[in-house]
Protein backbone atom coordinates (compact mmCIF):
# COMPACT_ATOMS: atom_id res chain seq x y z
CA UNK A 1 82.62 31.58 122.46
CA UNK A 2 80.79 34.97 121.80
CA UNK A 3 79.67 35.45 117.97
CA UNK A 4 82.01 32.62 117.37
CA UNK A 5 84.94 35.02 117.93
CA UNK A 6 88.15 33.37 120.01
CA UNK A 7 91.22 33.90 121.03
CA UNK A 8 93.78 35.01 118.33
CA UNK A 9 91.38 35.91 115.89
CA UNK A 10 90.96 39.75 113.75
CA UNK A 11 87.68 41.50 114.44
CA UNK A 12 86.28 44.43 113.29
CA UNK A 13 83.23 46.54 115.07
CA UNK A 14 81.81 48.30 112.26
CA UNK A 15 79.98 51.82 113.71
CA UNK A 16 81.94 51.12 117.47
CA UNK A 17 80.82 54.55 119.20
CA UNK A 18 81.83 53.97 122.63
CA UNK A 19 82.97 50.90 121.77
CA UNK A 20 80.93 48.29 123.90
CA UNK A 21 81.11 45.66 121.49
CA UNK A 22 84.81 46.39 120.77
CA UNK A 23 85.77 45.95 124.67
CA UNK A 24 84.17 42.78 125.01
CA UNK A 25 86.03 41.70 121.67
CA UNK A 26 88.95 42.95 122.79
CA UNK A 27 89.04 40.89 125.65
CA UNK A 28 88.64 38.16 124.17
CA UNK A 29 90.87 37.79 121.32
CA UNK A 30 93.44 38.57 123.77
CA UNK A 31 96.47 39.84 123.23
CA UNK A 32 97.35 37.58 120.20
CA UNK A 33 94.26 39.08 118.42
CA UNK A 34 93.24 42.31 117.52
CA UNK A 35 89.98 44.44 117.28
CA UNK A 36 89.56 47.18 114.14
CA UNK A 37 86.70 49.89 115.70
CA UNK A 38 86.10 52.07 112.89
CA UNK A 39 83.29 55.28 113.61
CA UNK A 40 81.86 56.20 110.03
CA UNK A 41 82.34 60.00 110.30
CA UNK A 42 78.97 60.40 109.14
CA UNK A 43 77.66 58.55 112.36
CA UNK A 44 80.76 60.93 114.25
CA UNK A 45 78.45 63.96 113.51
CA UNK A 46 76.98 64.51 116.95
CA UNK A 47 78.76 65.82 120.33
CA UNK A 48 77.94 62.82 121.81
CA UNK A 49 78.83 60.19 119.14
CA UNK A 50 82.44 62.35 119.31
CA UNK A 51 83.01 61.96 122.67
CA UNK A 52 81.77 58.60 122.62
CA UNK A 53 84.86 57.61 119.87
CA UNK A 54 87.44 59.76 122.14
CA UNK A 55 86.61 57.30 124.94
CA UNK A 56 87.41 54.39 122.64
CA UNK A 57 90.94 55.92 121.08
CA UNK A 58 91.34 56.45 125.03
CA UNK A 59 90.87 52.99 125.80
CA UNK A 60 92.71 51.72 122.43
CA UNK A 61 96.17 53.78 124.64
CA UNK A 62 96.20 51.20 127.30
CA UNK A 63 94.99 48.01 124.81
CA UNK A 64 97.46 47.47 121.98
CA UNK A 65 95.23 44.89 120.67
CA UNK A 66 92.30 47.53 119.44
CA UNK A 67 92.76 50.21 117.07
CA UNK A 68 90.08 52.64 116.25
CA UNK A 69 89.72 54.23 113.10
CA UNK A 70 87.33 56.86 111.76
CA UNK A 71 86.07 56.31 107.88
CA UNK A 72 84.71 58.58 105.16
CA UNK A 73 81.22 57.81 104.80
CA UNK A 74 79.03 58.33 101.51
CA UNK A 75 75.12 58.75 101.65
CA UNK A 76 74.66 57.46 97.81
């Protein structure tokens, strides 16, 4: 019932870092859904935001249902 989000459905955590939103998604969607993390690599800049997003791909290894994704990022 969180956000509305349920099981089955396609969600996407836009600027994931470690991914806390994407983990609770994750779980529920289940494993008939599926969670898109993408990490703007402008946001990706700092050591911590970096290992932050290598935790997530980490986690995305034992969840099929979450993929993470960085994305080009334009300041215009």
């Amino acid at each position: 019932m969180f956000a509305g989000i349920k099981s089955g459905d396609k969600v996407s955590d836009y600027v994931a870092d470690a991914g806390y939103f994407t983990r609770l998604f994750a779980s529920v969607v289940g494993s008939t859904g599926h969670v898109y993390a993408v990490e703007p690599t402008a946001s990706s800049s700092s050591s911590i935001s970096l290992k932050a997003v290598a935790e997530l791909q980490g986690y995305a290894v034992t969840h099929p249902n979450v993929k993470v994704t960085t994305a080009a990022h334009s300041k215009d």
